[in-house]
Structure formats: C-alpha cells, structure tokens
N, C-alpha and C. Protein backbone atom coordinates (compact mmCIF):
# COMPACT_ATOMS: atom_id res chain seq x y z
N UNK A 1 -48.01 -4.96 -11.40
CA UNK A 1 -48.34 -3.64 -10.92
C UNK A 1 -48.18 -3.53 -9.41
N UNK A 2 -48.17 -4.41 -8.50
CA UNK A 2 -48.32 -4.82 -7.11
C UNK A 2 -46.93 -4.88 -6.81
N UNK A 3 -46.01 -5.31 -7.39
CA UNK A 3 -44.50 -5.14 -6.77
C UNK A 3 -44.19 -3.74 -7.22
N UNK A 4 -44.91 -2.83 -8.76
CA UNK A 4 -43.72 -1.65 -8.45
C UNK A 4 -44.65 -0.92 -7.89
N UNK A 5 -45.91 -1.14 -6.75
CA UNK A 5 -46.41 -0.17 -5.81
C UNK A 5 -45.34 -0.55 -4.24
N UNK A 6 -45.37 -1.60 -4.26
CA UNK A 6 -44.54 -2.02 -2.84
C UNK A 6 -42.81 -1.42 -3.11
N UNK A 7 -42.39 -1.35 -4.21
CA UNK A 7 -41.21 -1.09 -4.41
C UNK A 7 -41.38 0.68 -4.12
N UNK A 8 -41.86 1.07 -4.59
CA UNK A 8 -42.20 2.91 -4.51
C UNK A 8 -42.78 2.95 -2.87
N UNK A 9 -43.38 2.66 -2.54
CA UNK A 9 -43.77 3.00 -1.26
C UNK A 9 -42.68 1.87 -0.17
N UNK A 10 -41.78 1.64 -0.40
CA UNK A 10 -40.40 0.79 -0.02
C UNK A 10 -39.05 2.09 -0.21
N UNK A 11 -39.13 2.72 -1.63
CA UNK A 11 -38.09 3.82 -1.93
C UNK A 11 -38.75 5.23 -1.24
N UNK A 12 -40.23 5.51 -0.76
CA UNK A 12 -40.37 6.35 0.14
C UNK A 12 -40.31 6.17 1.36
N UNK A 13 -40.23 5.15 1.67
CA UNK A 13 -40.21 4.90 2.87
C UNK A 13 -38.51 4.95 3.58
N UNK A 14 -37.55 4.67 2.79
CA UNK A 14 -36.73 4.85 3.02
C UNK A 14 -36.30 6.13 2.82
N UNK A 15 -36.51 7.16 1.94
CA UNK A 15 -36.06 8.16 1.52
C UNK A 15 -36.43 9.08 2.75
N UNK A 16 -37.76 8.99 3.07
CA UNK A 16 -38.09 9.37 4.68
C UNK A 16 -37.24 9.43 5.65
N UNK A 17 -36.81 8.00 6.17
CA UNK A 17 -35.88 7.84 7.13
C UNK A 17 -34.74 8.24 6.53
N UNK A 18 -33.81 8.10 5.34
CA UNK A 18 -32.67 9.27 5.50
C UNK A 18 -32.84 10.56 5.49
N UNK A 19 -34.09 11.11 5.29
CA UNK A 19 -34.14 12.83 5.31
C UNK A 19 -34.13 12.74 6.91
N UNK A 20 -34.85 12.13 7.39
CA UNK A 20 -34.90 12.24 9.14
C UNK A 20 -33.25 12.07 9.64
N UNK A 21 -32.40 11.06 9.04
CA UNK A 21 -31.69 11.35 10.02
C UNK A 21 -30.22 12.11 9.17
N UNK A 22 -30.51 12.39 8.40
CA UNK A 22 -30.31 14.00 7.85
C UNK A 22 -30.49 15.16 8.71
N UNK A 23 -32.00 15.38 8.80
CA UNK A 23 -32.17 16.50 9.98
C UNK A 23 -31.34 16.18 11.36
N UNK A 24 -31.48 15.09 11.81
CA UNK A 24 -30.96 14.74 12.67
C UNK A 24 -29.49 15.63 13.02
N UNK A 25 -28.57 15.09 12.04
CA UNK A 25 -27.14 15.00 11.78
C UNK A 25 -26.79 16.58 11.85
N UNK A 26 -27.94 17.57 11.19
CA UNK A 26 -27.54 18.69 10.98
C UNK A 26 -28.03 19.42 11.92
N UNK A 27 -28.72 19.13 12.87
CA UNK A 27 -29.23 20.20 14.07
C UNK A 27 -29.10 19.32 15.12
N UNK A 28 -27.50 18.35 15.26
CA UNK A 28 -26.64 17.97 16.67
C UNK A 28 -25.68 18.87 17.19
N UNK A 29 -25.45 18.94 18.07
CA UNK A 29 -24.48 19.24 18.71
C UNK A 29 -23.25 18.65 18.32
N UNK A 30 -23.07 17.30 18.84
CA UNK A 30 -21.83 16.66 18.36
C UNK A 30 -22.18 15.37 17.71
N UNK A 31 -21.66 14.53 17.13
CA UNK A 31 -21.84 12.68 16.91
C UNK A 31 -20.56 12.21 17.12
N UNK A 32 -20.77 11.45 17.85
CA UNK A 32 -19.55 10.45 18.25
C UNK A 32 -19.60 9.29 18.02
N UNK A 33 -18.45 8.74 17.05
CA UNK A 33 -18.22 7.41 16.68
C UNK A 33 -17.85 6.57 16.97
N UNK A 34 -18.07 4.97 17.03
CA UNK A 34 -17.36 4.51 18.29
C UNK A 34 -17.43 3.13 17.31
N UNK A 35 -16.21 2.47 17.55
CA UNK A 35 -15.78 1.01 16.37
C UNK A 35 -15.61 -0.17 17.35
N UNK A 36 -15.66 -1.33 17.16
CA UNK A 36 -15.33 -2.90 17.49
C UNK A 36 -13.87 -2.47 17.60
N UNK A 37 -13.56 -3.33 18.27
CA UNK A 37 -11.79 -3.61 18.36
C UNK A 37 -11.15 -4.41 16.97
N UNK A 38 -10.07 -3.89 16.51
CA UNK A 38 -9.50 -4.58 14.93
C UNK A 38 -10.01 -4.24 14.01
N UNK A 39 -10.97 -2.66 14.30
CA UNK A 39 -11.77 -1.59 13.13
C UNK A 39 -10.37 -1.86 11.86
N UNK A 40 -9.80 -1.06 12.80
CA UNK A 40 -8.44 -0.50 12.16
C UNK A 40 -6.76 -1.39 11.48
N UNK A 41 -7.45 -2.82 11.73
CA UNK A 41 -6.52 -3.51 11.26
C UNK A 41 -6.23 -3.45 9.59
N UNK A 42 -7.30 -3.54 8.98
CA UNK A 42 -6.95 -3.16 7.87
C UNK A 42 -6.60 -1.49 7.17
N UNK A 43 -6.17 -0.92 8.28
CA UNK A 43 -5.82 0.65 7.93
C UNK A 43 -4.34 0.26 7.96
N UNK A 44 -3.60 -0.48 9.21
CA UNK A 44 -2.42 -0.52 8.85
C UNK A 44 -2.36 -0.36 10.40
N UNK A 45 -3.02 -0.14 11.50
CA UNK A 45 -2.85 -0.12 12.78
C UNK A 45 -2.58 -1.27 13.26
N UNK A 46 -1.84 -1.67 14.41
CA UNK A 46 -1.67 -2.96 15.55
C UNK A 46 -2.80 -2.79 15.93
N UNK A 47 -2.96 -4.61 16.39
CA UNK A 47 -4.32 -4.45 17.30
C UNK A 47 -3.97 -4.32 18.76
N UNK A 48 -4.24 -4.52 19.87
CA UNK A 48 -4.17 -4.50 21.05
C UNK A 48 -3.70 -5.83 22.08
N UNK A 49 -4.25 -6.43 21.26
CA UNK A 49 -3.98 -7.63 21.85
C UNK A 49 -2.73 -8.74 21.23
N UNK A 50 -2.61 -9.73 22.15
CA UNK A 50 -1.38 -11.05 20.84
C UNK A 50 0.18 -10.43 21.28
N UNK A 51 0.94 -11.08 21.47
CA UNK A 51 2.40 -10.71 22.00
C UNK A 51 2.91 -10.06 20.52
N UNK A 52 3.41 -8.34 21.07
CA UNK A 52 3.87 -8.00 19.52
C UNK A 52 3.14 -7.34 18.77
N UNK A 53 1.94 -7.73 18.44
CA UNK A 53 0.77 -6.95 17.99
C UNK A 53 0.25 -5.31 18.06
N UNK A 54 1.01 -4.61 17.10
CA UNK A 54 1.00 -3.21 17.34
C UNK A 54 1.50 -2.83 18.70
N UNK A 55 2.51 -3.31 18.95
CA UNK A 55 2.66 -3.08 20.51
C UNK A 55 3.73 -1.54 20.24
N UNK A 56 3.64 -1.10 21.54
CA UNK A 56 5.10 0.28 21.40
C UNK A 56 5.97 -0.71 21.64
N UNK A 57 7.01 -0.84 21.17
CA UNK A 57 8.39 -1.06 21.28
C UNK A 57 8.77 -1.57 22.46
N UNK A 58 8.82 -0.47 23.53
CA UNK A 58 9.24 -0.50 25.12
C UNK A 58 8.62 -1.38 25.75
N UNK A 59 7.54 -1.54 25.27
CA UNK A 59 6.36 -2.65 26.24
C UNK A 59 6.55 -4.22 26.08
N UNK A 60 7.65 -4.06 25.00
CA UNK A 60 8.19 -5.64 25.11
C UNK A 60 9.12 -6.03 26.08
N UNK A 61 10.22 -5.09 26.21
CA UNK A 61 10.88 -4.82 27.40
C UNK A 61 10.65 -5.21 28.74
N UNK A 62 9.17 -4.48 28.62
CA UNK A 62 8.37 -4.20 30.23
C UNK A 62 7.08 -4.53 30.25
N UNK A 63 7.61 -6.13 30.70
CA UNK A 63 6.17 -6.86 30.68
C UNK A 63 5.56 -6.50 32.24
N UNK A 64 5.76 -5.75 32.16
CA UNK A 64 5.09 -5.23 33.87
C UNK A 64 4.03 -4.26 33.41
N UNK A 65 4.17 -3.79 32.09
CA UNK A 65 3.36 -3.20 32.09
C UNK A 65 2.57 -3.51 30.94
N UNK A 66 1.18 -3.10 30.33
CA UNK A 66 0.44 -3.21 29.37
C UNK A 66 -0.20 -2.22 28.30
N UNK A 67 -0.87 -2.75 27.40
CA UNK A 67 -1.23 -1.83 26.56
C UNK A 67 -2.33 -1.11 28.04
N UNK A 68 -3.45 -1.33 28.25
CA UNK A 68 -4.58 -0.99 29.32
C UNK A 68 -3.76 0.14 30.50
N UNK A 69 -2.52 -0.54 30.84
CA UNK A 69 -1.68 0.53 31.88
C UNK A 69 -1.22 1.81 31.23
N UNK A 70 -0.64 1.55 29.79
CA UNK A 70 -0.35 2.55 29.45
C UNK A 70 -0.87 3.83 28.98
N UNK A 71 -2.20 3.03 28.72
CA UNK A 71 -3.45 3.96 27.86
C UNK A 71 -4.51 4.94 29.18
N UNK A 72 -3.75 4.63 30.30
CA UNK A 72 -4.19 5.49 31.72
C UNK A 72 -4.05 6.66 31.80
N UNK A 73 -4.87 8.04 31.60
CA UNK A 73 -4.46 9.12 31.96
C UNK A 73 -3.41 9.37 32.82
N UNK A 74 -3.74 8.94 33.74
CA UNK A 74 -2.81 9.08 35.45
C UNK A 74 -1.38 9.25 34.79
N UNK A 75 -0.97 8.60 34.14
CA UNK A 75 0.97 8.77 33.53
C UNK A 75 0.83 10.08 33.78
N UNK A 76 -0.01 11.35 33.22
CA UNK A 76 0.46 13.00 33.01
C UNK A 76 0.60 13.48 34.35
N UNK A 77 -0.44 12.30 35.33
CA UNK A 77 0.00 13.30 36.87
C UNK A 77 1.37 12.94 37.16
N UNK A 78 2.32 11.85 36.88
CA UNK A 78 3.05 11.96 37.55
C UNK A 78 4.22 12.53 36.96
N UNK A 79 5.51 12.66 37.87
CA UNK A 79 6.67 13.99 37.83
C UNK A 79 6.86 13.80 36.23
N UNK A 80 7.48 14.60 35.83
CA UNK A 80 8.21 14.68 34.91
C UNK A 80 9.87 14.07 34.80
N UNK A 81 10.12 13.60 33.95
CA UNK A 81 11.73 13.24 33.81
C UNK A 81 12.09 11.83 33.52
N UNK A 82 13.21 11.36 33.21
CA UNK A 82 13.50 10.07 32.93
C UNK A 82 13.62 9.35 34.07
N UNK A 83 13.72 8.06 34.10
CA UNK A 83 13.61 7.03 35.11
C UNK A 83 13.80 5.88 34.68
N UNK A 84 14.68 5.15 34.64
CA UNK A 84 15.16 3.48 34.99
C UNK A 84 13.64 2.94 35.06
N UNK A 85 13.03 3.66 36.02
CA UNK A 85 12.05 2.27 36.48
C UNK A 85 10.78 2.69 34.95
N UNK A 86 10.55 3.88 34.76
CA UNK A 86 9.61 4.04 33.84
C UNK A 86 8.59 4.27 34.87
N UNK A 87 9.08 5.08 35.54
CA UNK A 87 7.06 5.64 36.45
C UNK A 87 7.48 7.24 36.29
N UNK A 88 7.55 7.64 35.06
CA UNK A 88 7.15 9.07 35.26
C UNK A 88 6.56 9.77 33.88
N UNK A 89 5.71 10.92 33.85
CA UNK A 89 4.86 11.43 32.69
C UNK A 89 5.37 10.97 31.60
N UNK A 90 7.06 11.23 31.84
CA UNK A 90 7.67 10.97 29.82
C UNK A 90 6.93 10.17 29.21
N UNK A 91 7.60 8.46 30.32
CA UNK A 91 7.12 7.22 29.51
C UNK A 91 5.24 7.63 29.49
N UNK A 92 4.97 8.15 29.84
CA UNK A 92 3.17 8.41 29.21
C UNK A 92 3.62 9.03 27.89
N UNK A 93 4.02 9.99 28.09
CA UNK A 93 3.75 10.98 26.86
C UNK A 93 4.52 10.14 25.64
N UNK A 94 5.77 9.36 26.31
CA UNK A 94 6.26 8.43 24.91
C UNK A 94 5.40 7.89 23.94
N UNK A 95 4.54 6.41 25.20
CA UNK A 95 3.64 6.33 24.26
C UNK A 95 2.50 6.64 23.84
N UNK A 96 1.91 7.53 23.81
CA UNK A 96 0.67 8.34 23.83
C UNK A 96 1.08 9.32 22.47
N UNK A 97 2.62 9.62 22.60
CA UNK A 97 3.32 9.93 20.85
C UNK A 97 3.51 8.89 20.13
N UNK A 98 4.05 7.16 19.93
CA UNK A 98 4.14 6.85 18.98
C UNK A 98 2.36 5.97 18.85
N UNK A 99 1.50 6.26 19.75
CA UNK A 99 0.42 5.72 19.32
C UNK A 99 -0.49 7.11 18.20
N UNK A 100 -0.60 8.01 18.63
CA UNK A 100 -0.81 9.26 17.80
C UNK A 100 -0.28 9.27 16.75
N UNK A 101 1.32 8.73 16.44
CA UNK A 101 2.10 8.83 14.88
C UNK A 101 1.76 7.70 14.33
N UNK A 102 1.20 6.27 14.91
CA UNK A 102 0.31 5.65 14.62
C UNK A 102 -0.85 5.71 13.98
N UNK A 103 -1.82 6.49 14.45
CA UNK A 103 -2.99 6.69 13.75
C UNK A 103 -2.63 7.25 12.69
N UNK A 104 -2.17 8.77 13.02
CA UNK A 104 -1.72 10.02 12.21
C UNK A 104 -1.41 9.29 10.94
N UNK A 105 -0.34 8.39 10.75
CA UNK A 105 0.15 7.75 9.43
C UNK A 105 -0.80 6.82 8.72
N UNK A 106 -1.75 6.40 9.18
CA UNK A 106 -2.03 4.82 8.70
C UNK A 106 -3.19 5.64 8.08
C-alpha cells in the first residue's frame, strides 16, 4: 500500500511540474533552443570541425580561411562582387547559401 501512495504522489508531483511548465511555454514571449556541437550529425549535417568535415567546398581551397571566419557577419559589410582574393560580400553570401541548403535539406 506504501509504494502505490509514493508512486501517486510521485505521478502528481510530476504532473504538477509539466502543467507549470506548460503555463510557462504558453504565456512566453519567445523560447530559444540551443544544442551541443554534432546535435546534427545524425540529421545528415557536417560537423565543424576535422579536415573535410561538412566543410563548403571553397574552404578547402582556402586554408586561410575557416569555418569561425566564415560564419562572421562582417562578410555583408564588405563591397559586393567577385574577387580572386575572396574578400568580398559574395564569398559571404556563398557560404551562408550552401550552409542554409544544408540545413534546409537534411
């Protein structure tokens, strides 16, 4: 009789805390989710790290630069247009598109 009182006052006790964060959930503003690094490996995403490893393409090319450099806002301030050297918005917006058709697909 003593375990199915601890078990019932165990299933209210929990049932409590999800109605709370129930209320919670429904009178926020926003919730923002936030994952470990390699969440997404089993979705079908590259990880970030490891030579190759979900990398864009170009960045094998241009070991001058990195996943961390590329993932910089700052690319949109600068000019627009193609470039040899790769310092202008495109190469942002390049990869900032095949990382988006990235997610988008997987």
């Amino acid at each position: 009789m003593t375990s199915i009182n601890q078990s019932q006052t165990i299933n209210t006790n929990v049932q409590s805390l999800v109605n709370r964060a129930a209320e919670l959930v429904l009178s926020c503003d926003a919730i923002l989710f936030t994952s470990g690094a390699g969440m997404g490996v089993s979705s079908g995403l590259g990880t970030f790290r490891g030579i190759a490893a979900g990398v864009w393409p170009p960045l094998l090319k241009h070991p001058e630069f990195d996943f961390t450099d590329m993932s910089n806002p700052q690319w949109f301030e600068l000019p627009q247009g193609n470039s040899e050297k790769h310092n202008t918005a495109n190469f942002g917006y390049a990869f900032w598109a095949y990382r988006y058709n990235a997610y988008t697909s997987s």
